[in-house]
C-alpha atoms as a PDB file:
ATOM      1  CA  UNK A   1       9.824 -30.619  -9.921  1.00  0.00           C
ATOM      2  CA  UNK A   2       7.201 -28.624 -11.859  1.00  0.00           C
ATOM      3  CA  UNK A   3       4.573 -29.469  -9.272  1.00  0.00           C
ATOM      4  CA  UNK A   4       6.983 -27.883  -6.586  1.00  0.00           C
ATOM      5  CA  UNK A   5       7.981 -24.626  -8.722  1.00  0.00           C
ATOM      6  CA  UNK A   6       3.958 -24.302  -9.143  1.00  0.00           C
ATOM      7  CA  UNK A   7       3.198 -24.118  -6.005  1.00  0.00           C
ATOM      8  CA  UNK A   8       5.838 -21.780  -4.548  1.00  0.00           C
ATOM      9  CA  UNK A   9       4.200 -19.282  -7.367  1.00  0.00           C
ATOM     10  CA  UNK A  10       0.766 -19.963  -6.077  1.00  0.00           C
ATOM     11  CA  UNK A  11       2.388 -19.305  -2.446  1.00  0.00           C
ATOM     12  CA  UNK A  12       4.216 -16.291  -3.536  1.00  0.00           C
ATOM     13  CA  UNK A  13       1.015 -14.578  -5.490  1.00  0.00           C
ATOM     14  CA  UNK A  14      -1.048 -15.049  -2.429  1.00  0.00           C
ATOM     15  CA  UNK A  15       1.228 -13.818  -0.220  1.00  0.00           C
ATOM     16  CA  UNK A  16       1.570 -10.594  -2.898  1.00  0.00           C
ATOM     17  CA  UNK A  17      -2.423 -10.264  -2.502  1.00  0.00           C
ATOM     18  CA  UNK A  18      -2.322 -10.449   1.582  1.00  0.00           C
ATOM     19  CA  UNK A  19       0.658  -8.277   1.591  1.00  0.00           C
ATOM     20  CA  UNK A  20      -1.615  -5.415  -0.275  1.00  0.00           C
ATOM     21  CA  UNK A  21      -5.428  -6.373   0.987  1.00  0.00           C
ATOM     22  CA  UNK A  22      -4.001  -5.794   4.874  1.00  0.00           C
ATOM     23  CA  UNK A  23      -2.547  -2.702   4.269  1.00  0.00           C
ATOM     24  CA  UNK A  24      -3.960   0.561   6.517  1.00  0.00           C
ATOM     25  CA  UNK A  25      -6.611   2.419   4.631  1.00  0.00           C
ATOM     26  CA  UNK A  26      -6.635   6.149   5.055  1.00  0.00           C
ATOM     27  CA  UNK A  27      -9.994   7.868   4.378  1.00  0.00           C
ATOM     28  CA  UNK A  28     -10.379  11.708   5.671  1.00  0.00           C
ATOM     29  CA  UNK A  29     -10.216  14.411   3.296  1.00  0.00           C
ATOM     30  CA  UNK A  30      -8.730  17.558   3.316  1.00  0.00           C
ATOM     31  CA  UNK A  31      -8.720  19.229   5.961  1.00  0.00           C
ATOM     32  CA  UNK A  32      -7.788  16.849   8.096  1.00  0.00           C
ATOM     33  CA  UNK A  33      -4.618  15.097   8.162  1.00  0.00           C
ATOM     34  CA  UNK A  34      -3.719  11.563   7.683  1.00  0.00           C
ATOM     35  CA  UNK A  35      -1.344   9.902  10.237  1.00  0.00           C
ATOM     36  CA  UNK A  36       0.699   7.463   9.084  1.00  0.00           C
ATOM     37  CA  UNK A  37       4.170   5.894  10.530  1.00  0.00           C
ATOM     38  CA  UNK A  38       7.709   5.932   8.937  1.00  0.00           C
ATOM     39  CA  UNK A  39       8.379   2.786   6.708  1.00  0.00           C
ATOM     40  CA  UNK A  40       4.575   1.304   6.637  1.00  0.00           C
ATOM     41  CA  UNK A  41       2.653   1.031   3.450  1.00  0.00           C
ATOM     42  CA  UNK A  42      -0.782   2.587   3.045  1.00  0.00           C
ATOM     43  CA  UNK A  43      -3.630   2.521   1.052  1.00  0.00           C
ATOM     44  CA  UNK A  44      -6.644   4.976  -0.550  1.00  0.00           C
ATOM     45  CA  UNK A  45      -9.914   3.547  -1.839  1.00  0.00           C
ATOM     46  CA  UNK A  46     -12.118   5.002  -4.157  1.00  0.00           C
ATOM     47  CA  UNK A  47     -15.200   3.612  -6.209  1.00  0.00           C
ATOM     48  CA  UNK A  48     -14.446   3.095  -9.474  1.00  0.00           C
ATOM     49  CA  UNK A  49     -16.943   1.689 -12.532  1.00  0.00           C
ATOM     50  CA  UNK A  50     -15.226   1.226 -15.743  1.00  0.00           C
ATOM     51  CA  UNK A  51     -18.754   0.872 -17.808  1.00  0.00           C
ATOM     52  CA  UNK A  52     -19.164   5.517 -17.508  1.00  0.00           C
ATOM     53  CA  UNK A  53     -15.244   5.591 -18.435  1.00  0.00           C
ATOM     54  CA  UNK A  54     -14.112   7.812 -15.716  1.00  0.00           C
ATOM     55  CA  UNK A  55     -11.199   6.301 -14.261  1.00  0.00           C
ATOM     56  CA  UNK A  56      -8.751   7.743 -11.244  1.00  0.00           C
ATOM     57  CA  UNK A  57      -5.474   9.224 -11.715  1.00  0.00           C
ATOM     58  CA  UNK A  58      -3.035   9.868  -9.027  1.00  0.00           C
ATOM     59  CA  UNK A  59      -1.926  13.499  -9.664  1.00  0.00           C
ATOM     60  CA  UNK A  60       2.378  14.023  -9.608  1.00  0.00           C
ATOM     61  CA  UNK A  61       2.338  16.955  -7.429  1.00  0.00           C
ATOM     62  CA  UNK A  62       3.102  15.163  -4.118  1.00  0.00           C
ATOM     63  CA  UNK A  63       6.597  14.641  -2.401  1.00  0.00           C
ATOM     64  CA  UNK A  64       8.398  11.740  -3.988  1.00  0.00           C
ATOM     65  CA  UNK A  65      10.686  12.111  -1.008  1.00  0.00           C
ATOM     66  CA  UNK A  66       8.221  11.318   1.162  1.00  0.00           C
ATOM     67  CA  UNK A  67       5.780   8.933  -0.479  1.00  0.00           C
ATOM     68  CA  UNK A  68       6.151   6.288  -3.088  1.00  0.00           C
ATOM     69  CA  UNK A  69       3.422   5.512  -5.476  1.00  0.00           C
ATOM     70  CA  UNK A  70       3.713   1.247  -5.252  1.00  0.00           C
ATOM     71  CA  UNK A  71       0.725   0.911  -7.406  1.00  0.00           C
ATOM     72  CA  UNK A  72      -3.097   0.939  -8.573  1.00  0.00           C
ATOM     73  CA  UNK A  73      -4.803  -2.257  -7.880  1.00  0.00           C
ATOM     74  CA  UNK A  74      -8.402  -2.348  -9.467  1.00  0.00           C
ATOM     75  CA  UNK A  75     -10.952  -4.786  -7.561  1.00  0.00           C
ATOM     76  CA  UNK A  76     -14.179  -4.726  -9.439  1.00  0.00           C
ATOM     77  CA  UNK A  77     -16.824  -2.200 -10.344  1.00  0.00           C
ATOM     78  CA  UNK A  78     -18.263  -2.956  -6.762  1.00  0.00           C
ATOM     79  CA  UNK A  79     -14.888  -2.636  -4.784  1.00  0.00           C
ATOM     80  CA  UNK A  80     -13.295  -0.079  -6.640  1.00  0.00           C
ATOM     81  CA  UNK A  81      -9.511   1.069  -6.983  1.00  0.00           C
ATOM     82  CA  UNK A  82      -6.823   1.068  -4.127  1.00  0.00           C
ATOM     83  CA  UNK A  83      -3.962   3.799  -4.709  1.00  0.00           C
ATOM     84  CA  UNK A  84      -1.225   1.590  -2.499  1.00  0.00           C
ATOM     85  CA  UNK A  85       1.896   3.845  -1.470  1.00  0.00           C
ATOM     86  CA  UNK A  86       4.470   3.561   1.344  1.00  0.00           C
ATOM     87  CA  UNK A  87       5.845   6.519   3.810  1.00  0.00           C
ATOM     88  CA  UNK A  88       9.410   7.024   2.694  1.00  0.00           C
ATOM     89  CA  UNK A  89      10.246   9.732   5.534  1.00  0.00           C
ATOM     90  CA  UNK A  90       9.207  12.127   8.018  1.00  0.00           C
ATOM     91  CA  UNK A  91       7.419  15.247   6.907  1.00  0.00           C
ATOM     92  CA  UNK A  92       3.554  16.092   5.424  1.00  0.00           C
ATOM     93  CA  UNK A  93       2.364  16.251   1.501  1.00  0.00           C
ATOM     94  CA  UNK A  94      -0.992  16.020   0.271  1.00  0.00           C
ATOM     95  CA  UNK A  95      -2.189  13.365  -2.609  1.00  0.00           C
ATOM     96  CA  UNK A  96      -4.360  14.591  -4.944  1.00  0.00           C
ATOM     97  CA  UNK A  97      -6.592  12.016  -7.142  1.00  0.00           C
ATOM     98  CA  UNK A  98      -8.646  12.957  -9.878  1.00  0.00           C
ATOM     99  CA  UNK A  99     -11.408  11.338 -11.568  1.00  0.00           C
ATOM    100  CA  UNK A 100     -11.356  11.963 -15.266  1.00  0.00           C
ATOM    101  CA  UNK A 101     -12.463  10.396 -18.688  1.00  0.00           C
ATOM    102  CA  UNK A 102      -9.660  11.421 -21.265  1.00  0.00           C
ATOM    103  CA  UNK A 103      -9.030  14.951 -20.540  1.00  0.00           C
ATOM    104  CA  UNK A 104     -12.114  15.774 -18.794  1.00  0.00           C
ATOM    105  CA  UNK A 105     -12.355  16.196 -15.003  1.00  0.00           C
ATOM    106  CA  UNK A 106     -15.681  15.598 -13.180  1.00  0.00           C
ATOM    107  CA  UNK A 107     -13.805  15.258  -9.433  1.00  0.00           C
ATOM    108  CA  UNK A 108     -10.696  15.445  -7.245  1.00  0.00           C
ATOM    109  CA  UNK A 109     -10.117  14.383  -4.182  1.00  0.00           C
ATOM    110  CA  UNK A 110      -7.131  15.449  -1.806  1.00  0.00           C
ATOM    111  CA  UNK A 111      -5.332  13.956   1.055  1.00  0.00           C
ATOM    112  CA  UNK A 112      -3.271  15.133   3.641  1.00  0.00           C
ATOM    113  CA  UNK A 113      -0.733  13.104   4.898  1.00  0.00           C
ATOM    114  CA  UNK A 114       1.843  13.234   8.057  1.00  0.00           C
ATOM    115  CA  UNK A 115       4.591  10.833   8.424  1.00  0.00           C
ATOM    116  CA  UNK A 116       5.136  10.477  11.726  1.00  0.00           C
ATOM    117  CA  UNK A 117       8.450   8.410  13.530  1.00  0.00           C
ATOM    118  CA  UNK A 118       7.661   4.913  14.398  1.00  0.00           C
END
């Protein structure tokens, strides 16, 4: 019994991990505009190194009604952080992600983002 209940959580953490390593990667900067579909989840990369202390924030000021934040995922000094959100509804907001070591802000970088119908 213990072997079974094992490997459904082995089966259930790797289908976590392919749920969030296939998602759709969105990469232009403002000014353009990101085009992503109704209901489908999302994802923004950016380098991240942990040994200079800068980390990246997702800033509050987007539409909660349109996007929700489903999580940071960190991969490694060489891979970076993925910001992984999903389009709630239809309409355009812009994500704004700053790179900052306590309160100090070396970067930002914005998004623009259309939800489009299916």
């Amino acid at each position: 019994m213990l072997k079974k209940t094992l490997r459904t959580l082995i089966l259930i953490t790797v289908l976590s991990c392919f749920q969030f390593c296939s998602l759709t990667q969105i990469k232009d900067e403002s000014p353009k505009i990101n085009l992503v579909k109704i209901g489908s989840k999302f994802k923004i990369n950016l380098p991240e190194n942990h040994s200079d202390g800068y980390l990246w924030q997702l800033s509050e000021n987007y539409d909660k009604n349109l996007i929700n934040d489903v999580g940071a995922v960190w991969h490694g000094d060489e891979k970076g952080i993925d910001f992984n959100l999903k389009a709630l509804s239809i309409g355009q907001t812009t994500l704004t992600l700053i790179k900052r070591k306590y309160t100090d802000t070396i970067s930002n970088k914005t998004f623009i983002v259309n939800i489009i119908a299916k």
